[in-house]
PDB file of N, CA and C in Angstrom:
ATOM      1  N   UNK A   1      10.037 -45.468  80.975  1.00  0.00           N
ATOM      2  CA  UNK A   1      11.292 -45.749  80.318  1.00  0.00           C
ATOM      3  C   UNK A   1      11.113 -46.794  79.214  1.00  0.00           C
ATOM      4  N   UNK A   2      10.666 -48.073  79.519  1.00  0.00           N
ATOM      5  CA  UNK A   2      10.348 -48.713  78.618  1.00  0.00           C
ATOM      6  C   UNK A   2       9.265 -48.633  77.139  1.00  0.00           C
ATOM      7  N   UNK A   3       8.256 -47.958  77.559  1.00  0.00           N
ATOM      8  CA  UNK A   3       7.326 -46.657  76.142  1.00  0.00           C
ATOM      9  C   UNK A   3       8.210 -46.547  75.907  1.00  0.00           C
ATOM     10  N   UNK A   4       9.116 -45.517  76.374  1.00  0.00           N
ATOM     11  CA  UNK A   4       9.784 -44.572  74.896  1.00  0.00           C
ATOM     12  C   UNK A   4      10.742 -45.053  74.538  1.00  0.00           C
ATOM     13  N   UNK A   5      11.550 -46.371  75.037  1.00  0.00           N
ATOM     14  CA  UNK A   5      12.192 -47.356  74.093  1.00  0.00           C
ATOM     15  C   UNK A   5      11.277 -48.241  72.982  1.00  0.00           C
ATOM     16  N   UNK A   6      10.385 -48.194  73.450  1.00  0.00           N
ATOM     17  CA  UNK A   6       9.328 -48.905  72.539  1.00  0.00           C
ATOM     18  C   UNK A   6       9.040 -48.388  71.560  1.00  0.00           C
ATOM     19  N   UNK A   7       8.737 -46.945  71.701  1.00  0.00           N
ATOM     20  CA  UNK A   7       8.281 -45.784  70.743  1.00  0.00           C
ATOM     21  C   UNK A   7       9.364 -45.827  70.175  1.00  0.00           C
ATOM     22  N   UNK A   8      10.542 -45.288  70.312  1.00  0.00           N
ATOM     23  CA  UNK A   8      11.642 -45.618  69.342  1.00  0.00           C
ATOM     24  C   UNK A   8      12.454 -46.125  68.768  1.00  0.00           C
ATOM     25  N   UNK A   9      12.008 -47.627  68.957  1.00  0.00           N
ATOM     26  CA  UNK A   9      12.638 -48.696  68.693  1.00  0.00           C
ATOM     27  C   UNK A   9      11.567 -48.553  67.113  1.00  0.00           C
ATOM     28  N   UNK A  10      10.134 -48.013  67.445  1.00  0.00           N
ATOM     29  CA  UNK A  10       9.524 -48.061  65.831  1.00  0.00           C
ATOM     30  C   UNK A  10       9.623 -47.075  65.688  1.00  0.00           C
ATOM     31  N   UNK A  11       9.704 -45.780  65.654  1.00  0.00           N
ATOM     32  CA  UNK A  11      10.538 -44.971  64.748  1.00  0.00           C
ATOM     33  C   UNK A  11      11.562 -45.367  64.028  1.00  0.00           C
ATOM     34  N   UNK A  12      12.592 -45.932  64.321  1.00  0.00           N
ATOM     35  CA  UNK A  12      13.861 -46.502  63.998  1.00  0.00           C
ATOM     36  C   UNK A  12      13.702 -47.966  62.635  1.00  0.00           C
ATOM     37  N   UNK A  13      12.253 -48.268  63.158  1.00  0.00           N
ATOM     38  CA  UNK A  13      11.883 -49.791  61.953  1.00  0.00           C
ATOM     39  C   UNK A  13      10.894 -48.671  60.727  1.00  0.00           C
ATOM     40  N   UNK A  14      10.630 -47.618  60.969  1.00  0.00           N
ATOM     41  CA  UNK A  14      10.078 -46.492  59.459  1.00  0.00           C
ATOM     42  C   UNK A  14       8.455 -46.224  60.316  1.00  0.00           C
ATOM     43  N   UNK A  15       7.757 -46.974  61.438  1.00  0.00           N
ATOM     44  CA  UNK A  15       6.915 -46.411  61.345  1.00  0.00           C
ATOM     45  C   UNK A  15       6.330 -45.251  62.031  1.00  0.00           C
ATOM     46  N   UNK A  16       5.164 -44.098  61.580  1.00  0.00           N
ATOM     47  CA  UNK A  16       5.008 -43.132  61.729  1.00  0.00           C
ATOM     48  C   UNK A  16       4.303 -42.994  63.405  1.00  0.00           C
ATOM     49  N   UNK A  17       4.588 -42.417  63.979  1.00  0.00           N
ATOM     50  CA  UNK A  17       3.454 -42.166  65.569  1.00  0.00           C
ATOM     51  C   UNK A  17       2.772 -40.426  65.346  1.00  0.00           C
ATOM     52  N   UNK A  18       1.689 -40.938  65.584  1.00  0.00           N
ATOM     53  CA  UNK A  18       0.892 -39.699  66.271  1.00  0.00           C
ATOM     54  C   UNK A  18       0.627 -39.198  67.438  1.00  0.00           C
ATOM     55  N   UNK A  19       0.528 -38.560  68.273  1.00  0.00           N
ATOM     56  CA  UNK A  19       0.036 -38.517  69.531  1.00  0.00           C
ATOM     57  C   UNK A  19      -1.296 -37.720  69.951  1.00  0.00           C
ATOM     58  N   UNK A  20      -2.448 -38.298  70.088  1.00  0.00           N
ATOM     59  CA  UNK A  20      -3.570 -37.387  70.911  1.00  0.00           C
ATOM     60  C   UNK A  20      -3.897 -37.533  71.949  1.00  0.00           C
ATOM     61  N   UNK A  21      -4.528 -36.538  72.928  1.00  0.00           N
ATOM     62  CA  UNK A  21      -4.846 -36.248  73.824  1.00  0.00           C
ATOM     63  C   UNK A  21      -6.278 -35.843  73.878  1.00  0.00           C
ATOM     64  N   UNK A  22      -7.242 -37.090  74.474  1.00  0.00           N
ATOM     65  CA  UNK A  22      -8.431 -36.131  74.738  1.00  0.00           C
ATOM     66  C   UNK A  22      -8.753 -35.763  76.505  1.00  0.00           C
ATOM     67  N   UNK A  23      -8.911 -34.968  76.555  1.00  0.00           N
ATOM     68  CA  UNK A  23      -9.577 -34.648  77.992  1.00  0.00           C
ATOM     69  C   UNK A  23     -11.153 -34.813  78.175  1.00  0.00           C
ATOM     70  N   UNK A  24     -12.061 -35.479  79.063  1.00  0.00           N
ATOM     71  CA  UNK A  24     -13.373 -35.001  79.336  1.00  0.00           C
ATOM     72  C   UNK A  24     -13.205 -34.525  81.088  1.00  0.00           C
ATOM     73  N   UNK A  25     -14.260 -34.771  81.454  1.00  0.00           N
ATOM     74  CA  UNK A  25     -14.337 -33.950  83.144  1.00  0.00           C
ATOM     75  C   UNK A  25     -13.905 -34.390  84.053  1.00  0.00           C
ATOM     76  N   UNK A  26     -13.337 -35.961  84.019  1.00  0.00           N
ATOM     77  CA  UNK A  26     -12.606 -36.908  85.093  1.00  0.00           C
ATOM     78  C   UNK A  26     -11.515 -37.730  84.518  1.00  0.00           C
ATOM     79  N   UNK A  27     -11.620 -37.606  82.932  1.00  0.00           N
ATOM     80  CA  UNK A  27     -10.196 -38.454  82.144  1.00  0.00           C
ATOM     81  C   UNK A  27      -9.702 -37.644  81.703  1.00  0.00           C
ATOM     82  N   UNK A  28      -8.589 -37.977  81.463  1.00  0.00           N
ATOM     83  CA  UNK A  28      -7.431 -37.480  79.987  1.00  0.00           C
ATOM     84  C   UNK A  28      -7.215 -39.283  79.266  1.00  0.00           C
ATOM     85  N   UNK A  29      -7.349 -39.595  78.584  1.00  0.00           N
ATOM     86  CA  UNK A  29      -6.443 -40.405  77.376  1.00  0.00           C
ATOM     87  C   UNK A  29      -5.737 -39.974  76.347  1.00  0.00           C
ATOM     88  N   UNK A  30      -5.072 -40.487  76.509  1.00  0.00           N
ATOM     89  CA  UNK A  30      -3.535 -40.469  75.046  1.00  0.00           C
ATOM     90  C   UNK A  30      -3.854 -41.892  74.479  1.00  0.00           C
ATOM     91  N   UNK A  31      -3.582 -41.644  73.026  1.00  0.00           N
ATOM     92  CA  UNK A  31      -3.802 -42.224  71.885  1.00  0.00           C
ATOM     93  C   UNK A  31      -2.604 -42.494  71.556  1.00  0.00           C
ATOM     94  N   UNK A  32      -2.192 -43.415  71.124  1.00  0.00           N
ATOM     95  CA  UNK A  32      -0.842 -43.284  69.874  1.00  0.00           C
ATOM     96  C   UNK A  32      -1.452 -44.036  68.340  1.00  0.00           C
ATOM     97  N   UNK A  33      -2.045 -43.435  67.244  1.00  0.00           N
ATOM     98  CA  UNK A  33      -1.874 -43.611  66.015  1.00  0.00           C
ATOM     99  C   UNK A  33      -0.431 -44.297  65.316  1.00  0.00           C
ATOM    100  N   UNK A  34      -0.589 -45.395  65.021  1.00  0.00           N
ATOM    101  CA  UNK A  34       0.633 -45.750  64.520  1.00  0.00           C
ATOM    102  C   UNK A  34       0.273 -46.118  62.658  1.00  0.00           C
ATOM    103  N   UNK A  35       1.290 -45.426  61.884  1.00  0.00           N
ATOM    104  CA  UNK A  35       0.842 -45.798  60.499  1.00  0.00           C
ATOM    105  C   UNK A  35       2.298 -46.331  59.875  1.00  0.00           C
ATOM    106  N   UNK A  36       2.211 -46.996  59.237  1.00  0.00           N
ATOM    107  CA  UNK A  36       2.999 -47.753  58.367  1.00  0.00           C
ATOM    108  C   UNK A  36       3.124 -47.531  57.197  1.00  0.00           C
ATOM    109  N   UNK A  37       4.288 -46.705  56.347  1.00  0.00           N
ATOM    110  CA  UNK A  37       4.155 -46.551  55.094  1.00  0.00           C
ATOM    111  C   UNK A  37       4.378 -47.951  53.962  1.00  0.00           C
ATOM    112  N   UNK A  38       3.952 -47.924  53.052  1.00  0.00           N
ATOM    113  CA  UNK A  38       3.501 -49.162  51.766  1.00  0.00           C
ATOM    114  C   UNK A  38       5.417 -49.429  51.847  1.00  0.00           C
ATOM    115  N   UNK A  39       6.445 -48.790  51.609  1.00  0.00           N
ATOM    116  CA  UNK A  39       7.707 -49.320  51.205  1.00  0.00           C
ATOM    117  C   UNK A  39       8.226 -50.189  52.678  1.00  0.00           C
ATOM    118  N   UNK A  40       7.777 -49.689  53.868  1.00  0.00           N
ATOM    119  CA  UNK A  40       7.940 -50.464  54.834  1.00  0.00           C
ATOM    120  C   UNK A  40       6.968 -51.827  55.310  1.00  0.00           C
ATOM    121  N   UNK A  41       5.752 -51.686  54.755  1.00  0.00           N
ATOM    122  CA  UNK A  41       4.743 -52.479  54.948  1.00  0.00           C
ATOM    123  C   UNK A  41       5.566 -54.304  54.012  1.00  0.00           C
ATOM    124  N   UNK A  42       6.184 -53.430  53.235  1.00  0.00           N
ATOM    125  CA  UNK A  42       6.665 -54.678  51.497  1.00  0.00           C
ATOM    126  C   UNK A  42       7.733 -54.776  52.189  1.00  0.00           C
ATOM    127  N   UNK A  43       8.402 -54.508  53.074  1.00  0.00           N
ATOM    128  CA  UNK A  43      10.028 -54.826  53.624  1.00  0.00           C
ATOM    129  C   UNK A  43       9.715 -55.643  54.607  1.00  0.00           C
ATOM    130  N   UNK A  44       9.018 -55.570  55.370  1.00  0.00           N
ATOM    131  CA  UNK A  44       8.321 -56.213  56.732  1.00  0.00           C
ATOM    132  C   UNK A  44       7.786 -57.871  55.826  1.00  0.00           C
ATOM    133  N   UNK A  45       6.921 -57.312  54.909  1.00  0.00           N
ATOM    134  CA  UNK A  45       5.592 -58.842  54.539  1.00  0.00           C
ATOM    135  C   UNK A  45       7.205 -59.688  53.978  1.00  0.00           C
ATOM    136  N   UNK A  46       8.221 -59.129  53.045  1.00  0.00           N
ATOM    137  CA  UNK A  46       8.639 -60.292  52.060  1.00  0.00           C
ATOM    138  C   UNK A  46      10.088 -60.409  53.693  1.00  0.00           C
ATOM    139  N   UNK A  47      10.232 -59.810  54.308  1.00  0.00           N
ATOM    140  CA  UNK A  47      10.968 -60.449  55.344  1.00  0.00           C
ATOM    141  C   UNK A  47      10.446 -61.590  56.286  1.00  0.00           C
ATOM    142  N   UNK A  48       9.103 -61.556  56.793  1.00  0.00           N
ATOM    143  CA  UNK A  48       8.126 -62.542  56.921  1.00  0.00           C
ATOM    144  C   UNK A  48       7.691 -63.656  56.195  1.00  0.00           C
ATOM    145  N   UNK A  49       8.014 -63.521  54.774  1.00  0.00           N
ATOM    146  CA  UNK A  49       8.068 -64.631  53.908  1.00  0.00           C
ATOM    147  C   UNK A  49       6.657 -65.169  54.117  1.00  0.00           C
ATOM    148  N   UNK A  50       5.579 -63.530  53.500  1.00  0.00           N
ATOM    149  CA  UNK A  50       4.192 -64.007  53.763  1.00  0.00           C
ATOM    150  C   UNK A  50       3.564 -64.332  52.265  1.00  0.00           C
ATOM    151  N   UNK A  51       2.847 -65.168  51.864  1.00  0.00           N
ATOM    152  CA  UNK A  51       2.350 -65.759  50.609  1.00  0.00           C
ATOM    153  C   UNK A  51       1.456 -65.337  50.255  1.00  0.00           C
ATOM    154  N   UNK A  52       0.976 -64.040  50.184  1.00  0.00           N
ATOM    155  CA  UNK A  52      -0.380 -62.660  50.168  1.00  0.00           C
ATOM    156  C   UNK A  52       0.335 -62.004  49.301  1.00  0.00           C
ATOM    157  N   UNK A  53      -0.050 -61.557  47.669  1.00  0.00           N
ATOM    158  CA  UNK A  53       0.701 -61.107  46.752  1.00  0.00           C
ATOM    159  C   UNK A  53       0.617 -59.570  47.015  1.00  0.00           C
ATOM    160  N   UNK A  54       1.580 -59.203  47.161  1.00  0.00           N
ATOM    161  CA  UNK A  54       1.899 -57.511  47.002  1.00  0.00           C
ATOM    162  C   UNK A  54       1.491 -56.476  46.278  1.00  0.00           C
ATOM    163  N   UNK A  55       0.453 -56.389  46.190  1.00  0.00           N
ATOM    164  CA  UNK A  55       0.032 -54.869  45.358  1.00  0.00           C
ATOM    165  C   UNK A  55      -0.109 -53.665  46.014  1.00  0.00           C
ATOM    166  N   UNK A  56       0.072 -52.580  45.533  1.00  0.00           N
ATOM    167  CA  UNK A  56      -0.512 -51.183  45.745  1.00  0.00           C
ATOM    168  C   UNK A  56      -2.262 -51.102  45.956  1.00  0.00           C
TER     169      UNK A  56
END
């Protein structure tokens, strides 16, 4: 319950999730890829009021 409030609490702030799954002969792991697009990355840093100049 709490993951998938988590998970969509960042969906909801712009960022992207992936999900993989690998299996071998005694595991499974899940992955979550999380990516951050550049217009959310610049909304996040100047709300943080971080002093690292902003470029592309």
């Amino acid at each position: 319950m709490c993951r998938r409030r988590f998970e969509s609490n960042l969906r909801r702030a712009g960022v992207e999730i992936e999900e993989e799954t690998s299996t071998s002969e005694k595991k499974r792991m899940h992955f979550l890829k999380l990516f951050l697009p550049w217009d959310v990355m610049c909304y996040y840093a100047e709300d943080l009021c971080l002093r690292a100049p902003l470029q592309v």
